[in-house]
C-alpha atoms as a PDB file:
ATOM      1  CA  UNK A   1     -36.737  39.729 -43.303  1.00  0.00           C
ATOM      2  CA  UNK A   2     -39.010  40.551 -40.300  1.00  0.00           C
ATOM      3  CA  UNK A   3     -36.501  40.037 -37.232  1.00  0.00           C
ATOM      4  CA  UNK A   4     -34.259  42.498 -39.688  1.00  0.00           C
ATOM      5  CA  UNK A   5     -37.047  44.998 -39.845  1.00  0.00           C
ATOM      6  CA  UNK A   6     -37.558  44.277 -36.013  1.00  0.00           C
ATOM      7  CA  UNK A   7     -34.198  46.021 -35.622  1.00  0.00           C
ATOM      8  CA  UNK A   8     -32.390  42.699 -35.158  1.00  0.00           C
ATOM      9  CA  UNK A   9     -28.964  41.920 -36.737  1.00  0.00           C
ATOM     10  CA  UNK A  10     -29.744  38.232 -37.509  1.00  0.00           C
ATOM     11  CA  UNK A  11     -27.392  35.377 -38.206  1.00  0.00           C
ATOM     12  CA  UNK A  12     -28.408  32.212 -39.494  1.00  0.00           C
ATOM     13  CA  UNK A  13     -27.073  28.389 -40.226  1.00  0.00           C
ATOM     14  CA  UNK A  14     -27.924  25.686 -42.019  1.00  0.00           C
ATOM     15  CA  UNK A  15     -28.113  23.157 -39.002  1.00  0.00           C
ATOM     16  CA  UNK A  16     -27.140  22.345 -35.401  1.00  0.00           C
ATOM     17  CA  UNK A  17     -23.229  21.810 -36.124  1.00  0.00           C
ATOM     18  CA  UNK A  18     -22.742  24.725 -37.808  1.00  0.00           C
ATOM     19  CA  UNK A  19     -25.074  26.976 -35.356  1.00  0.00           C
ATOM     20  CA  UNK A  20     -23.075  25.527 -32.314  1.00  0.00           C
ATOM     21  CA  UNK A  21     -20.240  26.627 -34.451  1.00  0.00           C
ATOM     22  CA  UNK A  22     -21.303  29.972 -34.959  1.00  0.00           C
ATOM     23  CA  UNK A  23     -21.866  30.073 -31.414  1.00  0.00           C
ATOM     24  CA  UNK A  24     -18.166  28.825 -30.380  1.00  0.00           C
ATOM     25  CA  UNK A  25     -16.914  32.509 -32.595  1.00  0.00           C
ATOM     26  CA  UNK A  26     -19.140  35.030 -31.012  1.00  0.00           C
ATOM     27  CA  UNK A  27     -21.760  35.519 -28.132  1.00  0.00           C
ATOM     28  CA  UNK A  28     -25.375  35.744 -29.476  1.00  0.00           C
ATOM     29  CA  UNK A  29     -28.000  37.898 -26.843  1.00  0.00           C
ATOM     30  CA  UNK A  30     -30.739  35.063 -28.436  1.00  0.00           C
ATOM     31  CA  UNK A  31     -31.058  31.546 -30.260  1.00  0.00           C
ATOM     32  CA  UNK A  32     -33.886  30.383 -31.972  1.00  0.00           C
ATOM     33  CA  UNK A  33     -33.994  26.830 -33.002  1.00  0.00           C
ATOM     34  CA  UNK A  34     -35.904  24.599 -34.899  1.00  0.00           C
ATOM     35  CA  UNK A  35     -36.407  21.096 -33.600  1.00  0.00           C
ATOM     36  CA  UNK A  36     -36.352  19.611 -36.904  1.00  0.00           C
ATOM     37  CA  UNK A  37     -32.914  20.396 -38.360  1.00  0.00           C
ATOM     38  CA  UNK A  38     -30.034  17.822 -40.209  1.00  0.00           C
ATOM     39  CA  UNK A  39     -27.069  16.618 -38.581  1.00  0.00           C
ATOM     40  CA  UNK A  40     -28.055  18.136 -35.301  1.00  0.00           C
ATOM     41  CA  UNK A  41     -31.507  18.210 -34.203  1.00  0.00           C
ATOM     42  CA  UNK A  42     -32.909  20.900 -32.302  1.00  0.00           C
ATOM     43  CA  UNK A  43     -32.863  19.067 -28.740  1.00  0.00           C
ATOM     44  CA  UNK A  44     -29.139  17.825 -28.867  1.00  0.00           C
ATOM     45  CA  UNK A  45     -28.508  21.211 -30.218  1.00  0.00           C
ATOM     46  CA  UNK A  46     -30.461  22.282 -26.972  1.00  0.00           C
ATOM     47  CA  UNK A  47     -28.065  19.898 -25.021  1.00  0.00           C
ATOM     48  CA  UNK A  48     -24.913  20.821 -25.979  1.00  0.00           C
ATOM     49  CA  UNK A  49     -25.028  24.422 -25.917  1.00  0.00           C
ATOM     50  CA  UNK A  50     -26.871  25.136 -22.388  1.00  0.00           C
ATOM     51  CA  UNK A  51     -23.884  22.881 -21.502  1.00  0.00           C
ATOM     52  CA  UNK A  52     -21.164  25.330 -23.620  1.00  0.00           C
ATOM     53  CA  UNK A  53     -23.229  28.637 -22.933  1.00  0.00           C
ATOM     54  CA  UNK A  54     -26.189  28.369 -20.538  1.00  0.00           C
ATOM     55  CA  UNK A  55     -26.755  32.305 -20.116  1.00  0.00           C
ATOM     56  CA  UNK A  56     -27.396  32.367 -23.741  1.00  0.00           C
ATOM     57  CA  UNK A  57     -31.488  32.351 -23.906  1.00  0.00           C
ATOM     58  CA  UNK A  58     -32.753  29.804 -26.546  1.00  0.00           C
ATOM     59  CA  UNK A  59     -35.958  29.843 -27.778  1.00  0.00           C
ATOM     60  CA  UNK A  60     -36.983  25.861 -29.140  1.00  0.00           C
ATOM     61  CA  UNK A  61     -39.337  25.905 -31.865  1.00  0.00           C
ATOM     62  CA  UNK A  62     -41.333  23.296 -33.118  1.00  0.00           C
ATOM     63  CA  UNK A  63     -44.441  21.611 -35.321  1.00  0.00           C
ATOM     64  CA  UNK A  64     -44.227  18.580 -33.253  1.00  0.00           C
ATOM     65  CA  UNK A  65     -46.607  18.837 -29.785  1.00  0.00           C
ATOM     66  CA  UNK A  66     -45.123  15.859 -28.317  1.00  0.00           C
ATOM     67  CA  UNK A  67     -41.838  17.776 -27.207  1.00  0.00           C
ATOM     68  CA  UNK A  68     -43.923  20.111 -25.428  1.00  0.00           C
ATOM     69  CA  UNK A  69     -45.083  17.634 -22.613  1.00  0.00           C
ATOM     70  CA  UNK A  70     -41.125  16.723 -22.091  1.00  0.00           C
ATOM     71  CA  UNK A  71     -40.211  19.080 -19.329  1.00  0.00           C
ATOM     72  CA  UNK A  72     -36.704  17.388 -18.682  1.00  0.00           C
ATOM     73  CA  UNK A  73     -35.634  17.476 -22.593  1.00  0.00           C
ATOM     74  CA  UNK A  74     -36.887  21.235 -22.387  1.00  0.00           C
ATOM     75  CA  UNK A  75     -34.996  22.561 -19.057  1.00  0.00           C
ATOM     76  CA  UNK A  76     -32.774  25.427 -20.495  1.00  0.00           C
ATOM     77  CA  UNK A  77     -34.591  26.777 -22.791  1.00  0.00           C
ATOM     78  CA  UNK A  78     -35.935  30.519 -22.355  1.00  0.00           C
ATOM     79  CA  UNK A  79     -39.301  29.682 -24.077  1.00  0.00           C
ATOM     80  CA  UNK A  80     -40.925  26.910 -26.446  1.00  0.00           C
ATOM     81  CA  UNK A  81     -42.961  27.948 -29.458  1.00  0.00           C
ATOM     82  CA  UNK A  82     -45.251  25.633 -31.245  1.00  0.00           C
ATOM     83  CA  UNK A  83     -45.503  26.418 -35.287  1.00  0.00           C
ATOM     84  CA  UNK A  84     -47.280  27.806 -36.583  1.00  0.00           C
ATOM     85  CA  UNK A  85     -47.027  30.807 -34.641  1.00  0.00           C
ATOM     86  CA  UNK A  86     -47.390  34.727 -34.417  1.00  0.00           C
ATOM     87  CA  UNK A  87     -44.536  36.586 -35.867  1.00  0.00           C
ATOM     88  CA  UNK A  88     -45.558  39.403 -33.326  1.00  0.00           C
ATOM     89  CA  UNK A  89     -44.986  36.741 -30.312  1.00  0.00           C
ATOM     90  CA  UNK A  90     -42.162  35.799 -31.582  1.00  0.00           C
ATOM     91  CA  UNK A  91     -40.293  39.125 -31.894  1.00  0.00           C
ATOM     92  CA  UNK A  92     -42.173  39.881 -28.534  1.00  0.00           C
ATOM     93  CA  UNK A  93     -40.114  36.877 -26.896  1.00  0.00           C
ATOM     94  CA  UNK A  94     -37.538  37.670 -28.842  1.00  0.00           C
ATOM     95  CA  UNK A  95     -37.460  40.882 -26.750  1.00  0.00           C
ATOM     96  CA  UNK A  96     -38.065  39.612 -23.565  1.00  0.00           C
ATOM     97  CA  UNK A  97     -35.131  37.124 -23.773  1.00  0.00           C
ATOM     98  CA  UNK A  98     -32.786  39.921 -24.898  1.00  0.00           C
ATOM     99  CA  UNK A  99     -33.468  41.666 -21.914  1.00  0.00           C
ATOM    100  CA  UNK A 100     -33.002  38.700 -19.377  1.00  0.00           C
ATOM    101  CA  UNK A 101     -29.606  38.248 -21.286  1.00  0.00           C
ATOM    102  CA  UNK A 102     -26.427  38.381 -18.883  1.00  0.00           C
ATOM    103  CA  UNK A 103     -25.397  40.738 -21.139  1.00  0.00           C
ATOM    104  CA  UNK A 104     -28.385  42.736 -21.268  1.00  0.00           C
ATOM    105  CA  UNK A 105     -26.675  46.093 -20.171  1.00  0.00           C
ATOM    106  CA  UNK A 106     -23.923  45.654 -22.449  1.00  0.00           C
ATOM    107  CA  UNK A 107     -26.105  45.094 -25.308  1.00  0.00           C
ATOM    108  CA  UNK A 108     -29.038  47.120 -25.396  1.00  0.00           C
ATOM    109  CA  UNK A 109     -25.957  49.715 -26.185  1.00  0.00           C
ATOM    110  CA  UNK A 110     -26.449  48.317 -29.548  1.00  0.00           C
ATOM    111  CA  UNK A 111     -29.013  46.292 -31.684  1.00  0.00           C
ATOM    112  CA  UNK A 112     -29.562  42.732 -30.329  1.00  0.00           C
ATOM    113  CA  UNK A 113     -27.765  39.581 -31.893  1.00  0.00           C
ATOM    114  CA  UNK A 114     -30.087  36.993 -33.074  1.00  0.00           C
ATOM    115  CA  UNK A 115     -29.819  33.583 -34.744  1.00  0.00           C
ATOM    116  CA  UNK A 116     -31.889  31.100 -36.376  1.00  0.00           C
ATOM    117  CA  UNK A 117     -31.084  27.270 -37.264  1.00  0.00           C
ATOM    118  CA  UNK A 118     -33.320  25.198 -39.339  1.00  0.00           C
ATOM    119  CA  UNK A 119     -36.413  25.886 -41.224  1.00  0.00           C
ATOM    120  CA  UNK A 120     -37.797  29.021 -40.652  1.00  0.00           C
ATOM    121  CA  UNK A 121     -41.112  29.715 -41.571  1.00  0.00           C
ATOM    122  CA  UNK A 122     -40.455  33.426 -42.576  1.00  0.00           C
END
């Protein structure tokens, strides 16, 4: 996998529940989510966890352009990434939101946490 080669450790789940789930066990330096995702859609997902954990970065991806022009829904996320996209931009952002991290210092003492929920076009 690319974010692997990147030098990421990557975790992944199936949907929203089980990604805020994953997030309730351990502290992730980055999420990437897909809007489109069962159970729990990208945007609750977005919802619930800058409620739970809002110094975790999350980076909202999606197909659809129409979430793009919804600043409110948005608010909380570190950036918003309209598929297709560049895997190079990605991992770039990627990057950049591990370093804003609260935990930065902490965790550039080993290789970034990242996760991904939903479809990933890898």
């Amino acid at each position: 996998m690319a974010l692997s080669d990147a030098g990421y450790i990557v975790y992944s789940a199936s949907d929203g529940v089980e990604g805020l789930e994953a997030m309730s066990k351990r502290r992730f330096d980055v999420v990437l989510v897909d809007c489109q995702m069962p159970r729990l859609n990208g945007l609750q997902f977005l919802e619930t966890s800058r409620s739970l954990w809002p110094d975790t970065p999350i980076i909202l991806m999606s197909g659809d352009h129409r979430f793009y022009g919804q600043k409110d829904l948005l608010e909380g996320t570190f950036a918003c990434v309209e598929k297709p996209f560049e895997l190079p931009h990605l991992i770039e952002l990627i990057g950049c939101a591990c370093r804003k991290a609260p935990q930065y210092e902490l965790a550039r003492m080993t290789a970034p946490r990242f996760s991904y929920l939903g479809s990933v076009p890898f």
